[in-house]
Protein backbone atom coordinates (compact mmCIF):
# COMPACT_ATOMS: atom_id res chain seq x y z
CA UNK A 1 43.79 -14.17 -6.24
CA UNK A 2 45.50 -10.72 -6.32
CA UNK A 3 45.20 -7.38 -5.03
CA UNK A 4 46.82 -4.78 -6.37
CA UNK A 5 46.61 -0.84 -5.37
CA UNK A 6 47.89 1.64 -8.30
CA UNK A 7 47.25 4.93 -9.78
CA UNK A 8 45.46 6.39 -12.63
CA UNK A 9 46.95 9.73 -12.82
CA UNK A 10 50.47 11.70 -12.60
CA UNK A 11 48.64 14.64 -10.85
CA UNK A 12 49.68 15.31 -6.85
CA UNK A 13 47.55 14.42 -5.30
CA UNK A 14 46.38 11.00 -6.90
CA UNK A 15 43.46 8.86 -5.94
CA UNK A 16 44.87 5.59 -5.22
CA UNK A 17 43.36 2.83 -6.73
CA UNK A 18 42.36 -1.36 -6.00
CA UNK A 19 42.21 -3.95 -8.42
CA UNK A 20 40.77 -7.65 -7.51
CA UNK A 21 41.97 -10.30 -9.69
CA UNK A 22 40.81 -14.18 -9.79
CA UNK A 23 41.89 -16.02 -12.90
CA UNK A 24 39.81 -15.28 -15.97
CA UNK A 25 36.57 -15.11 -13.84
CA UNK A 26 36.94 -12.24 -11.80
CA UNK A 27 38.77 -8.60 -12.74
CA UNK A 28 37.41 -5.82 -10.78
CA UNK A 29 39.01 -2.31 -9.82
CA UNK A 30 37.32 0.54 -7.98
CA UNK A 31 38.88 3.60 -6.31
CA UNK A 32 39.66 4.50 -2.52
CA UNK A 33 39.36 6.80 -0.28
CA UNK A 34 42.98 7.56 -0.16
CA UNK A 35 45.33 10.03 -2.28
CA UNK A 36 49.11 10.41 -2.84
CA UNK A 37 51.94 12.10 -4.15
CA UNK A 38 53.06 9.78 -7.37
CA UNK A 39 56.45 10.23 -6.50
CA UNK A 40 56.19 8.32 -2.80
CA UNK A 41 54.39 5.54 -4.33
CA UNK A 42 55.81 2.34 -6.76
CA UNK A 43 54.67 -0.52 -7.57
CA UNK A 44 51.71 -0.86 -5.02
CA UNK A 45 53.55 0.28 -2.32
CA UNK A 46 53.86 3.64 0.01
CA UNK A 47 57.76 4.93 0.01
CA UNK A 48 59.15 6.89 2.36
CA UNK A 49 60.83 10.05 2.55
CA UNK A 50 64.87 9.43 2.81
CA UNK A 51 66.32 12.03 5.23
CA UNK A 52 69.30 14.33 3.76
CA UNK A 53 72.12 14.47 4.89
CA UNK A 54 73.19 17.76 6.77
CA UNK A 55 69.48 18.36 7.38
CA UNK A 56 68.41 20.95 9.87
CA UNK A 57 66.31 19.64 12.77
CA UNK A 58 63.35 21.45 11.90
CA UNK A 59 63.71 19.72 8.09
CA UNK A 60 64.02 16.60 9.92
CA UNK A 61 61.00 16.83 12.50
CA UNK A 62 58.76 17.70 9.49
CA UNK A 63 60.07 14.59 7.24
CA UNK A 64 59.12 12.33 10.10
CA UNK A 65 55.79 13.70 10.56
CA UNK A 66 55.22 12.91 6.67
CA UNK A 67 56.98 9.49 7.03
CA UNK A 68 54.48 8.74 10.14
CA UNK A 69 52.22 9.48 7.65
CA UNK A 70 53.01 7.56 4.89
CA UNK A 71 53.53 4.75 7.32
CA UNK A 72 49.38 5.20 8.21
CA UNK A 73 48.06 5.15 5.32
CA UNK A 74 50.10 1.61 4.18
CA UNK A 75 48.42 0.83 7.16
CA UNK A 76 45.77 1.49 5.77
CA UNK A 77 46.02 0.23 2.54
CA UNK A 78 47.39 -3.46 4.01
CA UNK A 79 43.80 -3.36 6.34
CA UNK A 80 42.07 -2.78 3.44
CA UNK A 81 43.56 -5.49 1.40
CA UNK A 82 42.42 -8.13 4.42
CA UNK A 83 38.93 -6.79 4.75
CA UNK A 84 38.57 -7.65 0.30
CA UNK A 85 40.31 -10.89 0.96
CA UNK A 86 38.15 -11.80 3.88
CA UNK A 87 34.64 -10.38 2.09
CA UNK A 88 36.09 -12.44 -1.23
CA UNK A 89 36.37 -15.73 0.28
CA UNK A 90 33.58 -16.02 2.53
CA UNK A 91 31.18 -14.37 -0.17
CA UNK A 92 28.13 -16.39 -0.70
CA UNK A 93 27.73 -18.60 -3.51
CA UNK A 94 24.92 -15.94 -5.64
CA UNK A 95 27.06 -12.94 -5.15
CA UNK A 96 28.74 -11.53 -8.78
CA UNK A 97 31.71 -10.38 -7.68
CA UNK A 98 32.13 -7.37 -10.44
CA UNK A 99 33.62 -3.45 -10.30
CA UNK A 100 30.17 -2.91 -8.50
CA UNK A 101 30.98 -5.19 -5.62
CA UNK A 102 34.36 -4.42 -4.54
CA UNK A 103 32.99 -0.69 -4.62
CA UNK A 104 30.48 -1.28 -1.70
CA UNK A 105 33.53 -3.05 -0.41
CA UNK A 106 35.87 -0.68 -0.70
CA UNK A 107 33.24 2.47 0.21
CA UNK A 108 30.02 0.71 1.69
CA UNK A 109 27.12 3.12 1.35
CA UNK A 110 26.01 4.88 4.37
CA UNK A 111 23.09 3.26 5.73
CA UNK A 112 20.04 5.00 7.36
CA UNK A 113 19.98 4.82 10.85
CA UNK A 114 16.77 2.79 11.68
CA UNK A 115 15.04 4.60 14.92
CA UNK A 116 13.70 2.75 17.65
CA UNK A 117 11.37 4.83 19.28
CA UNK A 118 7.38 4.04 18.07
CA UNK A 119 6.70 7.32 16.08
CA UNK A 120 9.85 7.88 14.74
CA UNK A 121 9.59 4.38 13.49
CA UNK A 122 6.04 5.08 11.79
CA UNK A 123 8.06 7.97 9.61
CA UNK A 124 10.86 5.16 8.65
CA UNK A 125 8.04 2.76 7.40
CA UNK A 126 6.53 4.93 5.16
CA UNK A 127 9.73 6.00 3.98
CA UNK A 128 10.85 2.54 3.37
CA UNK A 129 7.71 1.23 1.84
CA UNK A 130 7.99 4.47 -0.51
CA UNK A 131 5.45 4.15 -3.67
CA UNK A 132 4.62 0.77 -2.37
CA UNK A 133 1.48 2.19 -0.15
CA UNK A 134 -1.31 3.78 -2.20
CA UNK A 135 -1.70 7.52 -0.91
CA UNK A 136 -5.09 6.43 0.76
CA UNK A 137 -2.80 4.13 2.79
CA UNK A 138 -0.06 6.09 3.41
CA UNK A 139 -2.73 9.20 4.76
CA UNK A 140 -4.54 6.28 7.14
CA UNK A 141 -1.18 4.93 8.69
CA UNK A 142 -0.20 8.85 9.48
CA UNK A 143 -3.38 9.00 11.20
CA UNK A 144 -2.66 5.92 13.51
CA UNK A 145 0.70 7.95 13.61
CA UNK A 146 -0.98 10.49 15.46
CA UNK A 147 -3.23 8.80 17.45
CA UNK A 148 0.30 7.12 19.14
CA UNK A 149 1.51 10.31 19.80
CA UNK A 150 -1.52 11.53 21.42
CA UNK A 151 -1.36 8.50 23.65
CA UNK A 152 2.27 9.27 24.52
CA UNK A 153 1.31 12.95 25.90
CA UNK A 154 -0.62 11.17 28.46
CA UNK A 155 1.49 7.69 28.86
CA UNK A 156 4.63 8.64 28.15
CA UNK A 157 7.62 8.13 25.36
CA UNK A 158 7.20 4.05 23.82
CA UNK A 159 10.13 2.45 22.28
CA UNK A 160 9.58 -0.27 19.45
CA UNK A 161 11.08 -2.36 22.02
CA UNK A 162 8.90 -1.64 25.02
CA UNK A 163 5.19 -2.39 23.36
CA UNK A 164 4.38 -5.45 25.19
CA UNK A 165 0.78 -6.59 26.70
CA UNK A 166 0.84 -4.19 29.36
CA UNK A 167 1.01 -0.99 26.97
CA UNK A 168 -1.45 -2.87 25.05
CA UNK A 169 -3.74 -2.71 27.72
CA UNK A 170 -3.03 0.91 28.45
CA UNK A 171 -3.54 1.84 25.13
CA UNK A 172 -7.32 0.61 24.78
CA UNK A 173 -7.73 2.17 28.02
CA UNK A 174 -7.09 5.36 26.25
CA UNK A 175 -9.27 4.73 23.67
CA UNK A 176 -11.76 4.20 25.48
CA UNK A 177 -11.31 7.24 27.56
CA UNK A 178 -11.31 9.26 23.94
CA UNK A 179 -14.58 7.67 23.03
CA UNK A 180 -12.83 5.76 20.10
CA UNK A 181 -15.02 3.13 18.55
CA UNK A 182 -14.26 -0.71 19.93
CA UNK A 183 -13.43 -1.23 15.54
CA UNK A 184 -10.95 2.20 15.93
CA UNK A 185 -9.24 0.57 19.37
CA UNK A 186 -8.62 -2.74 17.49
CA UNK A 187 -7.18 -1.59 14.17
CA UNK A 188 -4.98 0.57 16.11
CA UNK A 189 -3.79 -2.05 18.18
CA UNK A 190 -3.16 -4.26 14.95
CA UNK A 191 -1.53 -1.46 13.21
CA UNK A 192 1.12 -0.82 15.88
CA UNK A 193 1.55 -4.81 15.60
CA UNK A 194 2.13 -4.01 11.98
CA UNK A 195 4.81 -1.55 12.73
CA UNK A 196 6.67 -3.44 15.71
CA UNK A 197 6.66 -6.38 13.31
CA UNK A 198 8.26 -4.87 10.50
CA UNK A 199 10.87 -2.94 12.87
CA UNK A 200 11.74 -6.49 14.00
CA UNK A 201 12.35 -7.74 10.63
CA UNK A 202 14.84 -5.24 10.06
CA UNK A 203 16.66 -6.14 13.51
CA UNK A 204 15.42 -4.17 15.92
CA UNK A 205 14.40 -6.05 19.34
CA UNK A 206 10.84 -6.28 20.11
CA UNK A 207 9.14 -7.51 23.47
CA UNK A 208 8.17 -11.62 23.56
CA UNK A 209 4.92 -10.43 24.49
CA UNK A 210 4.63 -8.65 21.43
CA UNK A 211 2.31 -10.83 19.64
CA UNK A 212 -0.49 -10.85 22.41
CA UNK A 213 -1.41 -7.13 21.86
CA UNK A 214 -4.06 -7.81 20.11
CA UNK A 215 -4.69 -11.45 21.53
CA UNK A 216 -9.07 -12.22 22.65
CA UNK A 217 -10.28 -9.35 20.70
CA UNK A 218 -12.81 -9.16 18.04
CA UNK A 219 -13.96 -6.64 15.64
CA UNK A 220 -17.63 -5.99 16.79
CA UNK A 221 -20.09 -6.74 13.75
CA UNK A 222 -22.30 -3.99 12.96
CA UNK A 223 -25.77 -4.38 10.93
CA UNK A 224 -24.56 -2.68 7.71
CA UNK A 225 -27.49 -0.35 5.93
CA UNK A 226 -28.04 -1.65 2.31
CA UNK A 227 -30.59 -1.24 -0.53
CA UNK A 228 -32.74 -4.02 -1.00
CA UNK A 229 -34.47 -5.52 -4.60
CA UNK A 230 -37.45 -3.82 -3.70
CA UNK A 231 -35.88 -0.03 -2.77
CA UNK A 232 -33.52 -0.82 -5.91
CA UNK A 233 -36.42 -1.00 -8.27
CA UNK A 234 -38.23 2.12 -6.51
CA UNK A 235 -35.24 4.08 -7.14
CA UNK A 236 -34.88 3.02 -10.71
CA UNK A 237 -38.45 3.65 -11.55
CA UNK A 238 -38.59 7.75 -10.06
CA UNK A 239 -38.75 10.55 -12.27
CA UNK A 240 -36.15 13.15 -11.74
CA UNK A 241 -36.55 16.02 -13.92
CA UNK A 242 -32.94 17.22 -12.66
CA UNK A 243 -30.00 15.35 -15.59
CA UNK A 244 -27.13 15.40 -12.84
CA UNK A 245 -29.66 13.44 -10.56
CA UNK A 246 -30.58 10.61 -13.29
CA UNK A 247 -26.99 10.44 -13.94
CA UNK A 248 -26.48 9.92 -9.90
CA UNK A 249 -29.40 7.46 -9.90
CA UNK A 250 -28.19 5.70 -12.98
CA UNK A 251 -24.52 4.92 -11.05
CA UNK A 252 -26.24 4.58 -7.87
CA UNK A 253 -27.95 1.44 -9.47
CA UNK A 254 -24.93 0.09 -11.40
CA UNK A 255 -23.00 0.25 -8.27
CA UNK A 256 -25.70 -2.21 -6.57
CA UNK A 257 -25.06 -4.51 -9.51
CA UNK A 258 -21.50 -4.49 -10.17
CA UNK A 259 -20.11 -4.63 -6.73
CA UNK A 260 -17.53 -2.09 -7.38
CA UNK A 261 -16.04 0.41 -5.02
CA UNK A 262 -16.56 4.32 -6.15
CA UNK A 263 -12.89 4.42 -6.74
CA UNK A 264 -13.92 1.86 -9.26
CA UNK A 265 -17.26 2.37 -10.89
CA UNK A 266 -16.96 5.93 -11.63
CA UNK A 267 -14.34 5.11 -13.95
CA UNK A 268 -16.46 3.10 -16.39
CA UNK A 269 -16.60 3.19 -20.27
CA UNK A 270 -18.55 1.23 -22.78
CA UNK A 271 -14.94 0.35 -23.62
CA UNK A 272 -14.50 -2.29 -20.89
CA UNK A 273 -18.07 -4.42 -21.80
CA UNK A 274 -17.18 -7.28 -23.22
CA UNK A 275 -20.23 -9.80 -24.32
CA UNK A 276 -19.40 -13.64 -23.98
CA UNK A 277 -21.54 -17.36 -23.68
CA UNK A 278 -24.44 -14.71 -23.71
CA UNK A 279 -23.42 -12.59 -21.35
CA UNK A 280 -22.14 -8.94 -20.92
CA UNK A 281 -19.02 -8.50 -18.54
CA UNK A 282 -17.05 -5.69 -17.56
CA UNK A 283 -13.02 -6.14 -17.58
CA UNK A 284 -11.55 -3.66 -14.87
CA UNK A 285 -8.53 -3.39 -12.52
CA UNK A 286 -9.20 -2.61 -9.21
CA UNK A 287 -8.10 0.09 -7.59
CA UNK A 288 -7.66 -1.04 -4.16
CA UNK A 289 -6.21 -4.37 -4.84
CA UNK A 290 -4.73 -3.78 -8.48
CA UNK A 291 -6.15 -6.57 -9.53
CA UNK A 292 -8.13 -7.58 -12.87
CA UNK A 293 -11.24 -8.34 -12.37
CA UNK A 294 -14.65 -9.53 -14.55
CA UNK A 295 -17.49 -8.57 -13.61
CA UNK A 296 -20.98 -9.88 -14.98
CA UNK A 297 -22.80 -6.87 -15.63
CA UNK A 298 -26.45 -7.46 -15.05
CA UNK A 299 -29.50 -7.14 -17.11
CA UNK A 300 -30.60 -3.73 -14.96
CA UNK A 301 -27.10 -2.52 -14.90
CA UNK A 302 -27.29 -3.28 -19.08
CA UNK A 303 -31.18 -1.79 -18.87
CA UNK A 304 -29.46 1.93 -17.55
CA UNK A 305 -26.85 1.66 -20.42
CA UNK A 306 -29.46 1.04 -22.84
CA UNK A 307 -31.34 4.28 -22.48
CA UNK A 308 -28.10 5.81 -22.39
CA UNK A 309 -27.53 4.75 -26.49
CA UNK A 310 -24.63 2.23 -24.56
CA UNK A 311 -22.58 4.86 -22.33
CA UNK A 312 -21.61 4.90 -19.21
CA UNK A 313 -23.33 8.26 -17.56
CA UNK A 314 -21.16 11.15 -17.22
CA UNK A 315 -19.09 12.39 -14.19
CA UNK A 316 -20.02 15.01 -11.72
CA UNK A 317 -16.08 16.27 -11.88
CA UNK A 318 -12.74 15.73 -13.69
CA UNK A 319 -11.59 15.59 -9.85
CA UNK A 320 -11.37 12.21 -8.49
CA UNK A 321 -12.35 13.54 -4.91
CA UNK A 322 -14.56 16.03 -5.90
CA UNK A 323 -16.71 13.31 -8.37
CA UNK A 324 -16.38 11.42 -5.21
CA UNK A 325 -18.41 13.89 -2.98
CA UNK A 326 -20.61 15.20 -5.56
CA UNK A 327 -21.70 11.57 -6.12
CA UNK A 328 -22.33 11.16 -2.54
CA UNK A 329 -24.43 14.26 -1.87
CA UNK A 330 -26.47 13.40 -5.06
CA UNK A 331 -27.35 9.70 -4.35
CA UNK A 332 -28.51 10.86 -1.28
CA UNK A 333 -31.26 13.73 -2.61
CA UNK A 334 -32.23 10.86 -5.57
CA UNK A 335 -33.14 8.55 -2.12
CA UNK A 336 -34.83 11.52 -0.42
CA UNK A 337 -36.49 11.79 -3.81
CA UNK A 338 -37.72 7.93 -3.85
CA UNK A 339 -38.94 8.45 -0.64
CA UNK A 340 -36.54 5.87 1.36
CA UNK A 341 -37.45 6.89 4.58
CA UNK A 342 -37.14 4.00 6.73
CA UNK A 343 -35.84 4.86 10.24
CA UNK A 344 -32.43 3.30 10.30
CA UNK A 345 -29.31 3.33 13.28
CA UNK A 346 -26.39 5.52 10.79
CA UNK A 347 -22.63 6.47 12.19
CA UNK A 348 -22.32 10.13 12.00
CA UNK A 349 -18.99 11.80 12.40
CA UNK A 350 -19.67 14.41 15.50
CA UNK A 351 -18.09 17.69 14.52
CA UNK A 352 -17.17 18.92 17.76
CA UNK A 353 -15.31 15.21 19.14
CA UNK A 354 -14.36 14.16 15.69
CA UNK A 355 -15.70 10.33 16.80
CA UNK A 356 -18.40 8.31 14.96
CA UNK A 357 -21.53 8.55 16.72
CA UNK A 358 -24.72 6.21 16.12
CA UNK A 359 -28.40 8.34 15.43
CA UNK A 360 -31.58 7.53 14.18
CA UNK A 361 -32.24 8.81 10.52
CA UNK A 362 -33.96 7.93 7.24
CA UNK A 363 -32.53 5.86 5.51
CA UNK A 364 -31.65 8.14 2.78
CA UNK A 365 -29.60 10.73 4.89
CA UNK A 366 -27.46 7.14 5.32
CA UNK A 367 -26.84 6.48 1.79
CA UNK A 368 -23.39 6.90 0.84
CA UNK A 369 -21.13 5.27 -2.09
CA UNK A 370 -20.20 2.39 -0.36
CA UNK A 371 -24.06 0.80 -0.09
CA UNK A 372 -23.67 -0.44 -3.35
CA UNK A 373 -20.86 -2.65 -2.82
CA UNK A 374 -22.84 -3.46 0.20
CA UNK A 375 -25.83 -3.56 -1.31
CA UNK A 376 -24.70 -6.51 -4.11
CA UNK A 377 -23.04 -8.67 -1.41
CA UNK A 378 -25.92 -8.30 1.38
CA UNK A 379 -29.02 -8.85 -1.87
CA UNK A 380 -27.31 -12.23 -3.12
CA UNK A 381 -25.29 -13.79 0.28
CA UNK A 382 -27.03 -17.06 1.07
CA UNK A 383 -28.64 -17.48 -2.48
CA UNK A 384 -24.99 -17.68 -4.50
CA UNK A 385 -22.17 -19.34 -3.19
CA UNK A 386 -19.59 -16.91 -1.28
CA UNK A 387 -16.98 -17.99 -3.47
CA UNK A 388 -18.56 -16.53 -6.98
CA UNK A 389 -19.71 -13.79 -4.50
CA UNK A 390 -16.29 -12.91 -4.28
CA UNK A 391 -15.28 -12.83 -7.37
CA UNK A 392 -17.23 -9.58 -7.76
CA UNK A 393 -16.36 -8.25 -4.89
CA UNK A 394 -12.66 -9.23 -4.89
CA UNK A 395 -12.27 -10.26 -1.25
CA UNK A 396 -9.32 -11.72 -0.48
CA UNK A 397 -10.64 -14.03 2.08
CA UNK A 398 -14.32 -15.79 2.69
CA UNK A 399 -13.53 -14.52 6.50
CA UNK A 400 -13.04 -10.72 4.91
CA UNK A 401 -16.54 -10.92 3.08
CA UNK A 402 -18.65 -12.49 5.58
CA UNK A 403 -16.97 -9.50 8.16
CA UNK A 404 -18.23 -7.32 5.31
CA UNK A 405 -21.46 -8.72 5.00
CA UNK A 406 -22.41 -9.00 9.09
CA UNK A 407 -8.66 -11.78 -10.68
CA UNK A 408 -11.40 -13.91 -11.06
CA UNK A 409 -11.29 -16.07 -13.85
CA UNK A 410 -13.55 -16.88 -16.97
CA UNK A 411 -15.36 -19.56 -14.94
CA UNK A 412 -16.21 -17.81 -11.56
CA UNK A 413 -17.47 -15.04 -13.37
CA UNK A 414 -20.02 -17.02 -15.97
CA UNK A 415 -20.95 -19.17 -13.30
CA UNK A 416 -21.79 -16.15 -11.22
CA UNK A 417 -23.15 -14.35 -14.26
CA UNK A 418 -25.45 -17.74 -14.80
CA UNK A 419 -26.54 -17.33 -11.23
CA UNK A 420 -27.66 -13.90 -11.21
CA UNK A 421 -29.62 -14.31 -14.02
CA UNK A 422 -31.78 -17.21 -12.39
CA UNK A 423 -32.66 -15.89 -9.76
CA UNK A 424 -33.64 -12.52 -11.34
CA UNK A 425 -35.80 -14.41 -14.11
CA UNK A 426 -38.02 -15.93 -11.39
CA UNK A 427 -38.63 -12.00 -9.98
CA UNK A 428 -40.09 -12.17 -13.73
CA UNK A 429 -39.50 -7.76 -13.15
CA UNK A 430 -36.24 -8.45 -15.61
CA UNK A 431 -36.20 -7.04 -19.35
CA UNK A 432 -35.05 -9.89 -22.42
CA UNK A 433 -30.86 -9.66 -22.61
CA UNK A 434 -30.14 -7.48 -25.34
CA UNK A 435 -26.68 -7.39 -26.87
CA UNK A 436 -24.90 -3.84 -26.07
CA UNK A 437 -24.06 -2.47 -29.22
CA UNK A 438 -20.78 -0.99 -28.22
CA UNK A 439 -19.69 -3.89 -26.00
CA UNK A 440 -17.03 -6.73 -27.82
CA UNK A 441 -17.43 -9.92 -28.47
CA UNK A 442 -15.30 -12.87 -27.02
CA UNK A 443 -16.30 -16.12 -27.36
């Protein structure tokens, strides 16, 4: 192996260069750091200034200060030659040693400095998980961000370090005392385990009693409101003379059939029906989980495309949140409309504490775009196996859906699809399958 330092140019001052040498295998060369007159330096090697003869002092005094000098940065140079020698041989085996390598060698790049104090450390994991996090993500984590810091006003500064059981305690304390939900304490508390875990992957210390934080507690299971058969096929059968309402209704009820989340669903097109062993499916990607997903599409999902000449109905907004809101504040008068007025226990958001709040309502001032998803997994759990269930609604986990409830290949989905359409021939209330004349066919 060799090292060799030499320059590139004639020019005072010249950047000094390093080349790394190993047989044929390896030939690298980077520059340093360090510059030099051409004339004090041959053949690798710093010279040093020769003192004339007859010299004046002063002359003298300023020849040794260069020479002291030149003598540093051969220092230099010689430390730099052990550090490549010592990072060459004890390399490991899948490192390419190339140009590239002795560079971060010869100049390693400057390295953030990771914080260690909680909120600071929130800011660093969003930075390093960059386009990683979906926005939606990214906006929830910033609001844990700031419930922290609200509990430090009253508790004090937290280091990564410090978060053990006893700050766990105080911090559902606090919650509590801010009326947070039992659901809001919990996620918090996982969240911050989230955080102190990936700080600790990266080196940073964390408490042994770390883990515990969130140790004997339970998300509380709340009876979700859904639409049932019945208040399906009341809403599908009431005349609305108003064309943005049908097209509300009309999504409303593919929604309860599909499984989909709004993110989803409102995206649509006649494009993605595929028709296959006698059945229509729809091919998306999920939002959420980026993942592909078939979806039987159901004889009254297929009965609202029909009377649509085989489209999808059209969106409230070119504006993903806007279509979002407008969808919710129509489905909502089309239920008022069908008369779903059922007295139900809703969440409301209170205004004036910003806190979810439990009332008595009809049930159609609790509709919302998530009771379809709902809706689909609530109507069919216990009369299709939660594993086809699943499929559709793309759970990662049979523990995640039943909590809900309280890609999917070619033969979940037809089995599922097969399913569905048993039990809704023995409501004898479905029309004949009819081919959708824009869907494709795959056999």
């Amino acid at each position: 192996m060799a090292i060799n330092f030499f320059l590139q140019s004639k020019k005072n001052p010249a950047t000094i260069y390093v080349r790394l040498r190993e047989g044929r295998k390896i030939d690298a060369k980077t520059k340093t750091k360090f510059k030099i007159d051409p004339e004090l330096f041959k053949q690798g090697k710093v010279k040093q200034l020769r003192m004339k003869t007859g010299a004046s002092a002063e002359i003298k005094e300023e020849i040794r200060k260069e020479n002291k000098a030149l003598n540093r940065l051969q220092k230099d140079l010689d430390s730099l030659r052990s550090k490549i020698t010592s990072a060459i041989n004890n390399r490991e085996e899948y490192e390419v040693v190339n140009s590239g390598w002795l560079k971060e060698i010869v100049d390693p790049p400057k390295r953030d400095e990771i914080p260690t104090d909680l909120t600071s450390y929130f800011d660093y994991y969003l930075k390093v998980k960059g386009i990683e996090l979906k926005p939606t993500t990214r906006k929830k984590i910033g609001v844990f961000k700031n419930r922290i810091e609200a509990f430090q006003k009253d508790y004090g500064k937290v280091y990564v370090n410090q978060v053990d059981k006893k700050i766990g305690v105080a911090l559902q304390q606090w919650c509590d005392k801010k009326n947070y939900a039992h659901n809001t304490k919990l996620q918090t508390l996982k969240v911050l385990l989230t955080i102190c875990n990936h700080a600790k992957e990266r080196g940073i210390p964390t408490h042994p009693e770390l883990e515990y934080i969130t140790k004997g507690l339970r998300y509380q299971k709340s009876k979700h409101i859904h639409l049932n058969l019945d208040e399906l096929d009341k809403i599908a059968e009431t005349k609305l003379e108003n064309e943005t309402l049908q097209a509300a209704r009309d999504w409303l009820i593919i929604s309860c059939y599909t499984a989909q989340r709004v993110s989803d669903f409102l995206k649509f097109s006649s494009k993605d029906l595929v028709l296959r062993d006698g059945f229509h499916y729809l091919r998306v990607k999920q939002e959420k989980t980026e993942k592909p997903v078939e979806i039987p599409f159901m004889d009254k999902a297929l009965e609202v495309i029909k009377r649509r000449n085989g489209e999808f109905p059209p969106v409230f907004s070119q504006n993903v949140e806007s279509n979002k809101a407008l969808y919710n504040r129509y489905i909502k008068k089309v239920c008022r409309i069908a008369k779903l007025n059922e007295e139900v226990q809703r969440k409301k958001r209170d205004k004036k504490t910003n806190r979810y709040i439990t009332e008595t309502a009809p049930k159609w001032k609790a509709v919302a775009s998530h009771i379809g998803r709902r809706s689909f997994a609530t109507n069919f759990y216990g009369k299709i196996a939660t594993p086809l269930l699943r499929a559709a609604t793309g759970h990662a986990s049979e523990r995640q859906f039943l909590r809900y409830v309280g890609g999917t290949g070619n033969h979940d989905s037809t089995a599922l699809a097969g399913e569905l359409h048993t039990i809704f021939s023995s409501r004898n209330k479905e029309p004949k399958l009819e081919v959708i004349k824009n869907a494709s066919n795959q056999n």
